[in-house]
PDB file of N, CA and C in Angstrom:
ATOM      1  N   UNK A   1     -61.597 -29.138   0.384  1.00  0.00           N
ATOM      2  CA  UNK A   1     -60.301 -29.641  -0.043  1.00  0.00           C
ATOM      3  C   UNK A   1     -59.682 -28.746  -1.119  1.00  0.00           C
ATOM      4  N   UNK A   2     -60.704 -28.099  -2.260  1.00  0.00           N
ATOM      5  CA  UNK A   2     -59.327 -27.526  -2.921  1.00  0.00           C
ATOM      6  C   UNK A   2     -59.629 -26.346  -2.494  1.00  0.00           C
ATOM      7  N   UNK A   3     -60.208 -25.248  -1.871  1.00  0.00           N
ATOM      8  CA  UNK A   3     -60.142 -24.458  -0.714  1.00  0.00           C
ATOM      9  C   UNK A   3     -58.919 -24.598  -0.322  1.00  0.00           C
ATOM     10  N   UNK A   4     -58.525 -25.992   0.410  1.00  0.00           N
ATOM     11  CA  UNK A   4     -57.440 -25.443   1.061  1.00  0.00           C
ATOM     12  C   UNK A   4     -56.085 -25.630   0.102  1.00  0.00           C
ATOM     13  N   UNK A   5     -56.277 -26.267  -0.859  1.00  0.00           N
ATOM     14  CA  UNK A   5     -55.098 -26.261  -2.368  1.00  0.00           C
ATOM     15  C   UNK A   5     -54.990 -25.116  -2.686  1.00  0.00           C
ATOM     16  N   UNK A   6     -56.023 -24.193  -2.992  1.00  0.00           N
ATOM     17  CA  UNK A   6     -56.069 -22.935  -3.562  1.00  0.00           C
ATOM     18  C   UNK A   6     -55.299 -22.157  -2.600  1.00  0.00           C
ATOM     19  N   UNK A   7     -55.418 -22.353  -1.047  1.00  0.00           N
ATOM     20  CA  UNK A   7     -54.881 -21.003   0.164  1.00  0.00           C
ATOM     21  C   UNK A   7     -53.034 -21.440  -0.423  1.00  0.00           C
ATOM     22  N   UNK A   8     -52.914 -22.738  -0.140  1.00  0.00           N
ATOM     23  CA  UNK A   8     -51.514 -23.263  -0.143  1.00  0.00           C
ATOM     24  C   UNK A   8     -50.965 -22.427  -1.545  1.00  0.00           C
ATOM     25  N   UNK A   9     -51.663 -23.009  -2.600  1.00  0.00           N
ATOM     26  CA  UNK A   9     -51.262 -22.184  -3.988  1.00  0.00           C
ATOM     27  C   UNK A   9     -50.931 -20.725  -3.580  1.00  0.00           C
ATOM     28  N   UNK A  10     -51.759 -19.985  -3.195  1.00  0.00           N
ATOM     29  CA  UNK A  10     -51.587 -18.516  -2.537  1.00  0.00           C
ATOM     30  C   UNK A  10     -50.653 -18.461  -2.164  1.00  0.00           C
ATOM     31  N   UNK A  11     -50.438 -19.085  -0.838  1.00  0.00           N
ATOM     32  CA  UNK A  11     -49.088 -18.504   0.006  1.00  0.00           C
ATOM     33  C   UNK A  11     -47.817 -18.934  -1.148  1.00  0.00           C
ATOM     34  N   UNK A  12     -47.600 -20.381  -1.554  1.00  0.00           N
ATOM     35  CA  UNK A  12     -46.330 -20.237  -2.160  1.00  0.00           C
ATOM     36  C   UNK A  12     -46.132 -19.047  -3.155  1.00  0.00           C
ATOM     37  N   UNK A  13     -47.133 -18.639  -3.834  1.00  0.00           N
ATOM     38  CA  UNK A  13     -47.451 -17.744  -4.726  1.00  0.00           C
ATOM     39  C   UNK A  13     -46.424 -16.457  -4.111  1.00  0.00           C
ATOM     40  N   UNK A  14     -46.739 -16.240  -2.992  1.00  0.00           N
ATOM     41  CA  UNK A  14     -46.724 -14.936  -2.069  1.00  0.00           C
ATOM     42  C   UNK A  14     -45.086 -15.382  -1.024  1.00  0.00           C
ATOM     43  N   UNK A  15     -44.849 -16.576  -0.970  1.00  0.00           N
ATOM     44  CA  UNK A  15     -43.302 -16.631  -0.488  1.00  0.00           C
ATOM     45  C   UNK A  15     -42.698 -16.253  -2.092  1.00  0.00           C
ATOM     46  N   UNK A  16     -42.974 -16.824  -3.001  1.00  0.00           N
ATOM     47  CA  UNK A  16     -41.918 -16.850  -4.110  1.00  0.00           C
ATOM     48  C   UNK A  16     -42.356 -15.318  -4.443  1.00  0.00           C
ATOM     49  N   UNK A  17     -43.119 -14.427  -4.414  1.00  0.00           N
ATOM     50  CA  UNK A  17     -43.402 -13.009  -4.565  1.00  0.00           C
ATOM     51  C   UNK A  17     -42.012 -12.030  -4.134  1.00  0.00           C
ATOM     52  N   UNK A  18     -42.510 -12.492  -2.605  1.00  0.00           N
ATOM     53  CA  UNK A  18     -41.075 -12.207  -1.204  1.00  0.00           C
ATOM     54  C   UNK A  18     -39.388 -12.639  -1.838  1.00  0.00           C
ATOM     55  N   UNK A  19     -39.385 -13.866  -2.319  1.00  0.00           N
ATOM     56  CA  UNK A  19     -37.976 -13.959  -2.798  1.00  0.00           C
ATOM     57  C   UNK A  19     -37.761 -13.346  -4.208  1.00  0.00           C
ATOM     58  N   UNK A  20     -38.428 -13.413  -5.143  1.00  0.00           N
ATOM     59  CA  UNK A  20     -38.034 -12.621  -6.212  1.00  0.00           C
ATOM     60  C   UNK A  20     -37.731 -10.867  -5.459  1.00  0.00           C
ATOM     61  N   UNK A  21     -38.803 -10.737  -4.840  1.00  0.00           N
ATOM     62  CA  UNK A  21     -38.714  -8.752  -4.118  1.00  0.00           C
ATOM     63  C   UNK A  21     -36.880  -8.755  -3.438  1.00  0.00           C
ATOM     64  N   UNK A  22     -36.684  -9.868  -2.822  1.00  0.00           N
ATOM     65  CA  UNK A  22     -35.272  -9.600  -1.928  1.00  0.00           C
ATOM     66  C   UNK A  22     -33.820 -10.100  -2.722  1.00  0.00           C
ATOM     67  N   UNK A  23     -34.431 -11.045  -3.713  1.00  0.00           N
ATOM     68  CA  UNK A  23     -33.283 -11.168  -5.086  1.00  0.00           C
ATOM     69  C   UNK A  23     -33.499  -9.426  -5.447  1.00  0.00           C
ATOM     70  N   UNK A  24     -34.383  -9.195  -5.917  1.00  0.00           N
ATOM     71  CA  UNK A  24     -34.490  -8.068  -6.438  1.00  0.00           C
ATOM     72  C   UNK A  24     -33.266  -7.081  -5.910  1.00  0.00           C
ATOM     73  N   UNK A  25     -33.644  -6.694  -4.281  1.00  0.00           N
ATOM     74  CA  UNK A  25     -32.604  -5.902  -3.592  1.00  0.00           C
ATOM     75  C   UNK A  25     -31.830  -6.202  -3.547  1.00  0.00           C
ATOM     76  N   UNK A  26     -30.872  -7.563  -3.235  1.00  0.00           N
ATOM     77  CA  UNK A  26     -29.862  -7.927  -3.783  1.00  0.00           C
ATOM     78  C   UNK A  26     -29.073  -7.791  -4.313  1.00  0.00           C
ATOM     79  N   UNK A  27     -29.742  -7.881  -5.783  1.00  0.00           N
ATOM     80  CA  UNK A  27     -29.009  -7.502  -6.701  1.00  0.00           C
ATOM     81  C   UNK A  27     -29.120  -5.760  -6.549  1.00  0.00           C
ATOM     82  N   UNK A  28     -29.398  -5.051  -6.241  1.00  0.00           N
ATOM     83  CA  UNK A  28     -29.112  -3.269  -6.366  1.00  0.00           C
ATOM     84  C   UNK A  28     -27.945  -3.038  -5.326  1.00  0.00           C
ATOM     85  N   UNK A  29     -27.903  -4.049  -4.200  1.00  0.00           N
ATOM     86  CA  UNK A  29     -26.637  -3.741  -3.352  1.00  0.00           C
ATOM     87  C   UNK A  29     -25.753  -4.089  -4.277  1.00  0.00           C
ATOM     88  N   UNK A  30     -25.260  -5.669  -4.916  1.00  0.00           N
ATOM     89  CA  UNK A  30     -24.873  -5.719  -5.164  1.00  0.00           C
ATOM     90  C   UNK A  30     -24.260  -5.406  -6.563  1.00  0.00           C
ATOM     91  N   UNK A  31     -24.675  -4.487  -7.377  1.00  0.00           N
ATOM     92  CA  UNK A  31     -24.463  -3.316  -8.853  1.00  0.00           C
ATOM     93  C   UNK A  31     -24.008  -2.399  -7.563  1.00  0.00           C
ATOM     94  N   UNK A  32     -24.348  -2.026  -6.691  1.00  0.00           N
ATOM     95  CA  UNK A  32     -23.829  -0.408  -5.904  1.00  0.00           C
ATOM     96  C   UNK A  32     -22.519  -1.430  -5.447  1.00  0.00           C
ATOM     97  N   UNK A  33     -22.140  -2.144  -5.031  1.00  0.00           N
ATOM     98  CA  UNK A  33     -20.849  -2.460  -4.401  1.00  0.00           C
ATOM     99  C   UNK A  33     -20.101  -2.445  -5.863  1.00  0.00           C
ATOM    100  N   UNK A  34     -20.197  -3.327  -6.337  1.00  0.00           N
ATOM    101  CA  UNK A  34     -19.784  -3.413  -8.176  1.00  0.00           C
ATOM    102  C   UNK A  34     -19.645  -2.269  -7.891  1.00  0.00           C
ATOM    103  N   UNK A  35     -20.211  -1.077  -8.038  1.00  0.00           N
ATOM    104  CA  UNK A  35     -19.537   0.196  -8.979  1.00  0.00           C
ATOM    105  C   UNK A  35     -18.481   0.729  -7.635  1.00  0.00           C
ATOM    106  N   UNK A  36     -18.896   0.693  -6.314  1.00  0.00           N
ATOM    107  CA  UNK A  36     -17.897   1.040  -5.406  1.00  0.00           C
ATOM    108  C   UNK A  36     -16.343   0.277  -5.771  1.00  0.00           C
ATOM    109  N   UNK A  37     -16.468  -0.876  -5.981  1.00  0.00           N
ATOM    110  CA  UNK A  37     -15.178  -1.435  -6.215  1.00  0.00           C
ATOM    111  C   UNK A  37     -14.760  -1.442  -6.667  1.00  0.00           C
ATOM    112  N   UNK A  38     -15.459  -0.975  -8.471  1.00  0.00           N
ATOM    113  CA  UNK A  38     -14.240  -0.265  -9.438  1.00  0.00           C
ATOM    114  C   UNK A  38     -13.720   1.173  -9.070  1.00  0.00           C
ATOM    115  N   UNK A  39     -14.597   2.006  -8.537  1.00  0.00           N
ATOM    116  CA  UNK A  39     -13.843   3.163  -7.797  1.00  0.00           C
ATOM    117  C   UNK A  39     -12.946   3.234  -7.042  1.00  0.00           C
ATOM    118  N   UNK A  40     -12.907   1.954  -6.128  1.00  0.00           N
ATOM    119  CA  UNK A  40     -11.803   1.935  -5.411  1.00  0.00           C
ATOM    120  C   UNK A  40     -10.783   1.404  -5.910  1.00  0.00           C
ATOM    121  N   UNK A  41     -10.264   0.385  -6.958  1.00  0.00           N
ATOM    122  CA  UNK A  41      -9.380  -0.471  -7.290  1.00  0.00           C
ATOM    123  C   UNK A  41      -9.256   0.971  -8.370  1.00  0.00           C
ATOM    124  N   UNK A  42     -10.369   1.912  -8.936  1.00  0.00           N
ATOM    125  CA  UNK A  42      -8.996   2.973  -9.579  1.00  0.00           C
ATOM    126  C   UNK A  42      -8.307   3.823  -9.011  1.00  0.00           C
ATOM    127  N   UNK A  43      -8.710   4.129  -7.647  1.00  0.00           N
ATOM    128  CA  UNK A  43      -7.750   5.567  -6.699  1.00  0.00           C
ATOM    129  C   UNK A  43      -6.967   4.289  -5.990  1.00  0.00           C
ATOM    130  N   UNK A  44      -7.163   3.268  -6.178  1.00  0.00           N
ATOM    131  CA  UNK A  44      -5.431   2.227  -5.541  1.00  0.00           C
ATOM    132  C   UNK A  44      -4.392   2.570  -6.389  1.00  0.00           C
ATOM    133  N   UNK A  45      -4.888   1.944  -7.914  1.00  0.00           N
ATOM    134  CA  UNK A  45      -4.108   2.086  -9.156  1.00  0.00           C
ATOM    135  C   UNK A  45      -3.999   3.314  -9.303  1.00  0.00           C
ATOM    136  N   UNK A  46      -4.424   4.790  -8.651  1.00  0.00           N
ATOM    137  CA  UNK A  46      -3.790   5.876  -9.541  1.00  0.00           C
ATOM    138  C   UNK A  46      -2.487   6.433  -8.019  1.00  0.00           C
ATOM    139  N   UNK A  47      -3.184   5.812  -7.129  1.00  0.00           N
ATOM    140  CA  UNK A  47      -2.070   5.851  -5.487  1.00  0.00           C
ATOM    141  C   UNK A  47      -0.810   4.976  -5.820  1.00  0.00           C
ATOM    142  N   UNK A  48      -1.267   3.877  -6.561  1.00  0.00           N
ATOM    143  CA  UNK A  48       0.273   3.018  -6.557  1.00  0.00           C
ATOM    144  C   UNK A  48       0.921   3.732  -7.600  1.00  0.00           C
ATOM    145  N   UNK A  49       0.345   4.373  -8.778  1.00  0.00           N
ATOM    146  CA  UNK A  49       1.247   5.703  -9.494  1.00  0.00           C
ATOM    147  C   UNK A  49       2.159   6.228  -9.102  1.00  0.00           C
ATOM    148  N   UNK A  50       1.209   6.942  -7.614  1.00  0.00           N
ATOM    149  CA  UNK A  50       1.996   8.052  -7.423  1.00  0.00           C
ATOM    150  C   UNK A  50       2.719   7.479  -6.436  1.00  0.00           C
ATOM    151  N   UNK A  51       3.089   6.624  -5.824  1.00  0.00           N
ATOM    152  CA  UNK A  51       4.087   6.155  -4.736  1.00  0.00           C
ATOM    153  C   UNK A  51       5.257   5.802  -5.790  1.00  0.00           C
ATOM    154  N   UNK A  52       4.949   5.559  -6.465  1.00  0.00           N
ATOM    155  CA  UNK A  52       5.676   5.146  -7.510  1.00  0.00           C
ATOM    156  C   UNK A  52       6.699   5.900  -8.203  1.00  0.00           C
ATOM    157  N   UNK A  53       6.093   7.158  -8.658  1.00  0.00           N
ATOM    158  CA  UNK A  53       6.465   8.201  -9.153  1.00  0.00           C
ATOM    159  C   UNK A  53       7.065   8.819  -8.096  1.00  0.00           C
ATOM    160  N   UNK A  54       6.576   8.919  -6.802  1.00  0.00           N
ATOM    161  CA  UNK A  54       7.695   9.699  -5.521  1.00  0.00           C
ATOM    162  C   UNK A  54       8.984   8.846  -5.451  1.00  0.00           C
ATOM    163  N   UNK A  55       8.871   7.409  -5.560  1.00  0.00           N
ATOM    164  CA  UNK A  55       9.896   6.906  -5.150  1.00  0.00           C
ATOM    165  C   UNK A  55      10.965   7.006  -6.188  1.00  0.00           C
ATOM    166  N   UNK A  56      10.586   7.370  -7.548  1.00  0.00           N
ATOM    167  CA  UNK A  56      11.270   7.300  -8.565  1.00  0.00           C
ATOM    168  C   UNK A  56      12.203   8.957  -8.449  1.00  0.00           C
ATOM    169  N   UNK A  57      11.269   9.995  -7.785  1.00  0.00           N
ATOM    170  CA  UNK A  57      12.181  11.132  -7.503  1.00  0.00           C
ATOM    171  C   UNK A  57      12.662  11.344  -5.799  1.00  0.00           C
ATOM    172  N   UNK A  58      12.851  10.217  -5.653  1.00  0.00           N
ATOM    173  CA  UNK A  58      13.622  10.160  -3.926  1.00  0.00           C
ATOM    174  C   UNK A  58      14.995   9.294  -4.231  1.00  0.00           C
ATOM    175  N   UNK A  59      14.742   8.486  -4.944  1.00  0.00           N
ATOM    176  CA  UNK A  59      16.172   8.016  -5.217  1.00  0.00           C
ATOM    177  C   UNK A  59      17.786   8.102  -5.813  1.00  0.00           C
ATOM    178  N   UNK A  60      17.454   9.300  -6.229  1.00  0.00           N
ATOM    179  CA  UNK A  60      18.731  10.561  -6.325  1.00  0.00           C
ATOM    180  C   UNK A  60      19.344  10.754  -5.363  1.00  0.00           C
ATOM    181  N   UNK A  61      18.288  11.348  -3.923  1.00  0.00           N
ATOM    182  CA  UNK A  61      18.594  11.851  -2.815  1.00  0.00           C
ATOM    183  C   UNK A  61      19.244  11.062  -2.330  1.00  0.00           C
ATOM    184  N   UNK A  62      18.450   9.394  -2.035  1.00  0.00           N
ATOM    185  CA  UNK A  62      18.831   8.366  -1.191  1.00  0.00           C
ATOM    186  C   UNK A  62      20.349   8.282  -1.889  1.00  0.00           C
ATOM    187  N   UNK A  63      20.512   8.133  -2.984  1.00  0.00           N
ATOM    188  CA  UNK A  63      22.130   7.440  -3.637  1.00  0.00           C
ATOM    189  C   UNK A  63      22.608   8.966  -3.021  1.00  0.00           C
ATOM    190  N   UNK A  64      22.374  10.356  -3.188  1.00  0.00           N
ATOM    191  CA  UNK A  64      23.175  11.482  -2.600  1.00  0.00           C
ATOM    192  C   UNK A  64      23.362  11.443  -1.211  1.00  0.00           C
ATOM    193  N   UNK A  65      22.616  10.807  -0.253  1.00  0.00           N
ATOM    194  CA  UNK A  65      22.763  10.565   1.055  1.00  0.00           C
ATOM    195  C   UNK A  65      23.687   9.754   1.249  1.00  0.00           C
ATOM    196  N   UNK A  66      23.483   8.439   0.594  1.00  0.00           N
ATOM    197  CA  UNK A  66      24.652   7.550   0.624  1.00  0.00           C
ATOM    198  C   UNK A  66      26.118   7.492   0.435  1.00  0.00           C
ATOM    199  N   UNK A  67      26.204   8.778  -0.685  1.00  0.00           N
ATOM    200  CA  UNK A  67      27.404   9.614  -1.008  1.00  0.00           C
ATOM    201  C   UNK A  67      28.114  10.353   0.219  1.00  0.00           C
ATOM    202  N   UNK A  68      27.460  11.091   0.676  1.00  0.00           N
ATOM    203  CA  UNK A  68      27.697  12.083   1.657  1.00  0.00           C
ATOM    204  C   UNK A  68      27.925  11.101   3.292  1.00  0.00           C
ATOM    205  N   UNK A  69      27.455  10.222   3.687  1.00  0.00           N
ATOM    206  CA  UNK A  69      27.316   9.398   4.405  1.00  0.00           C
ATOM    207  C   UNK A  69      28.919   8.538   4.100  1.00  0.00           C
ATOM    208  N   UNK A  70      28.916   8.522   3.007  1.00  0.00           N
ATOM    209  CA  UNK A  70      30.492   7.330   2.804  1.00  0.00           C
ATOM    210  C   UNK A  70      31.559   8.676   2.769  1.00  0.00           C
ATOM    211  N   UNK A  71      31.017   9.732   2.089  1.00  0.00           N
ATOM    212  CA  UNK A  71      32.264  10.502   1.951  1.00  0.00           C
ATOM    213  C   UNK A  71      32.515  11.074   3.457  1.00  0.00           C
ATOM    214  N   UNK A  72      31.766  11.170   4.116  1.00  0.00           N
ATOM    215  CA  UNK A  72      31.842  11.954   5.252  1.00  0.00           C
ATOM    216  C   UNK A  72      32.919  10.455   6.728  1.00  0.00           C
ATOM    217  N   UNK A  73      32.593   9.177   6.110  1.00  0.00           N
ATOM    218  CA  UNK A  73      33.251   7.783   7.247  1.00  0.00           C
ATOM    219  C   UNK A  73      34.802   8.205   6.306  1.00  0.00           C
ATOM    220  N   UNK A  74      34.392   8.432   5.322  1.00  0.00           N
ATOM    221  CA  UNK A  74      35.854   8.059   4.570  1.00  0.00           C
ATOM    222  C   UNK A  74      37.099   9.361   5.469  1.00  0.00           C
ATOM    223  N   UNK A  75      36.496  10.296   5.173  1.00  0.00           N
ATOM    224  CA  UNK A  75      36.739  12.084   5.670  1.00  0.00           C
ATOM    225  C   UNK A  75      37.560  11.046   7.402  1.00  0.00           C
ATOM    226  N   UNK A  76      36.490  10.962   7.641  1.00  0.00           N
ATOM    227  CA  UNK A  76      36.159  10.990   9.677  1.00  0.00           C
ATOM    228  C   UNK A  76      37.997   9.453   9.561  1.00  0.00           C
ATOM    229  N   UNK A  77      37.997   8.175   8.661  1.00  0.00           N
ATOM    230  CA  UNK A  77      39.101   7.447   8.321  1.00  0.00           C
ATOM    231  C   UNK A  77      40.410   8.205   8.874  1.00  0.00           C
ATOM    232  N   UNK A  78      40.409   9.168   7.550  1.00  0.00           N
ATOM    233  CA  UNK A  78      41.673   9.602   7.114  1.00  0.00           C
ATOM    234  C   UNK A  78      42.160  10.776   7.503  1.00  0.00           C
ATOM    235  N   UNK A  79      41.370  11.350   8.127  1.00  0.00           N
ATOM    236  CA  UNK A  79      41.454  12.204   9.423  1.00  0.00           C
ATOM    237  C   UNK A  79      42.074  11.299  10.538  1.00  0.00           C
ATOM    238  N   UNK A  80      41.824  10.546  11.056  1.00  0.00           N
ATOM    239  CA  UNK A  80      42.074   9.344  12.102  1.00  0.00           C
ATOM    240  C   UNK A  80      43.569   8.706  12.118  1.00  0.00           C
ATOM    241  N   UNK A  81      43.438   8.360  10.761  1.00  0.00           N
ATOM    242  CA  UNK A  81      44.589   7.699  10.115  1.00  0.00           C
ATOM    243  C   UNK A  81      45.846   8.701  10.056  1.00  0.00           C
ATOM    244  N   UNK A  82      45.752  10.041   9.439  1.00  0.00           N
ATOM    245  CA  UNK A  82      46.860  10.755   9.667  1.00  0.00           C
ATOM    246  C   UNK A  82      47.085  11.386  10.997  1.00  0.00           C
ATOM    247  N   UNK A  83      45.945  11.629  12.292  1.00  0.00           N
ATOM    248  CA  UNK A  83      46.633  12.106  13.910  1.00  0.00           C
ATOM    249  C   UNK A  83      47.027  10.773  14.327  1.00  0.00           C
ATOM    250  N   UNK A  84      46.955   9.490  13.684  1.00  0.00           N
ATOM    251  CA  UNK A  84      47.552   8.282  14.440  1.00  0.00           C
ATOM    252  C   UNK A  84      49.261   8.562  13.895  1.00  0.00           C
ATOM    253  N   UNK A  85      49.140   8.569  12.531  1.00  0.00           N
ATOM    254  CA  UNK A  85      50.376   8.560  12.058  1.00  0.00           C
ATOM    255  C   UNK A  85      51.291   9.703  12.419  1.00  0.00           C
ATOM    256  N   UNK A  86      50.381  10.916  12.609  1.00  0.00           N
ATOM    257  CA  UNK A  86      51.511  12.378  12.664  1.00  0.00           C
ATOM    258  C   UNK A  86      52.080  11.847  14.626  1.00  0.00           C
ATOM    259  N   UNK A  87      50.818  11.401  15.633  1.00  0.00           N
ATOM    260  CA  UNK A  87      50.645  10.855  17.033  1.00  0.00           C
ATOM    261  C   UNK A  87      52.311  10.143  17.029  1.00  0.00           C
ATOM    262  N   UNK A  88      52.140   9.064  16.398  1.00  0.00           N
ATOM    263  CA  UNK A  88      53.395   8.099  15.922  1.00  0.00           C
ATOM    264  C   UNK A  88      54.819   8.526  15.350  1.00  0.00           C
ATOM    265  N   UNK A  89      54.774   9.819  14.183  1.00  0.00           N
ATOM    266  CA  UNK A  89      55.704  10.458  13.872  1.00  0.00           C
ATOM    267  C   UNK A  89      56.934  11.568  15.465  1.00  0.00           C
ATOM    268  N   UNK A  90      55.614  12.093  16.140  1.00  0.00           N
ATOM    269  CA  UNK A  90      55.954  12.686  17.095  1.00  0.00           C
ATOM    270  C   UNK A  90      56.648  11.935  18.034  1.00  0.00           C
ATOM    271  N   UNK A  91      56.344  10.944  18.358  1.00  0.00           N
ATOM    272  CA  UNK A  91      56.975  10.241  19.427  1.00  0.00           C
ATOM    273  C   UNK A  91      58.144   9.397  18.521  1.00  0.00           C
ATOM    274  N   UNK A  92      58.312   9.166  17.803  1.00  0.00           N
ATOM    275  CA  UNK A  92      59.945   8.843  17.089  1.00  0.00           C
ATOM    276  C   UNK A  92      60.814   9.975  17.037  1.00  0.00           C
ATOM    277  N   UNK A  93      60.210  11.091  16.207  1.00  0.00           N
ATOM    278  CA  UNK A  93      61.016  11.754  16.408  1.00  0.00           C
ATOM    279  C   UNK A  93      61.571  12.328  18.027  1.00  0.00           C
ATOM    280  N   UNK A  94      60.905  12.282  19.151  1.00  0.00           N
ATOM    281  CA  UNK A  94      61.745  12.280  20.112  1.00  0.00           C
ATOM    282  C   UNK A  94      62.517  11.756  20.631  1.00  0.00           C
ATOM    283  N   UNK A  95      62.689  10.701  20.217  1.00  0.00           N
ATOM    284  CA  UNK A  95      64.050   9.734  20.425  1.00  0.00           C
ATOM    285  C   UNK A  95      65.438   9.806  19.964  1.00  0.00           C
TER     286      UNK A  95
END
């Protein structure tokens, strides 16, 4: 009888051995992910910088595009507007 208390004592001995060993690994994945994930959350934060910083020197262009884009409908208008009117002048004056 305590023969077999003593084997039982053993094995739990030897499961709880096994779970401390795989807490053990555990925890080393999880310190290696930990340090992966501050590496990554800093090349996000130094990427959202620089998107940041591009967009801050693209928006000159975009408002200069927008310029050129209105000046150019306005142009293409009043171009329009005066062969309608000179179109219109011509045919009165033939009367």
């Amino acid at each position: 009888m305590e023969s077999e208390q003593f084997q039982i004592l053993i094995g739990i001995d030897n499961k709880v051995h096994e779970v401390k060993e795989k807490l053990h690994s555990i925890e080393l994945v999880q310190t290696r992910m930990e340090g992966d994930l501050k590496y990554h959350i800093k090349r996000t934060d130094l990427l959202e910088e620089q998107v940041n910083e591009v967009s801050d020197q693209v928006k000159p262009v975009e408002t200069f595009k927008s310029f050129l884009t209105f000046t150019a409908k306005m142009v293409a208008f009043f171009t329009s507007l005066a062969i309608a009117v000179g179109t219109v002048l011509k045919i009165m004056s033939k009367d």
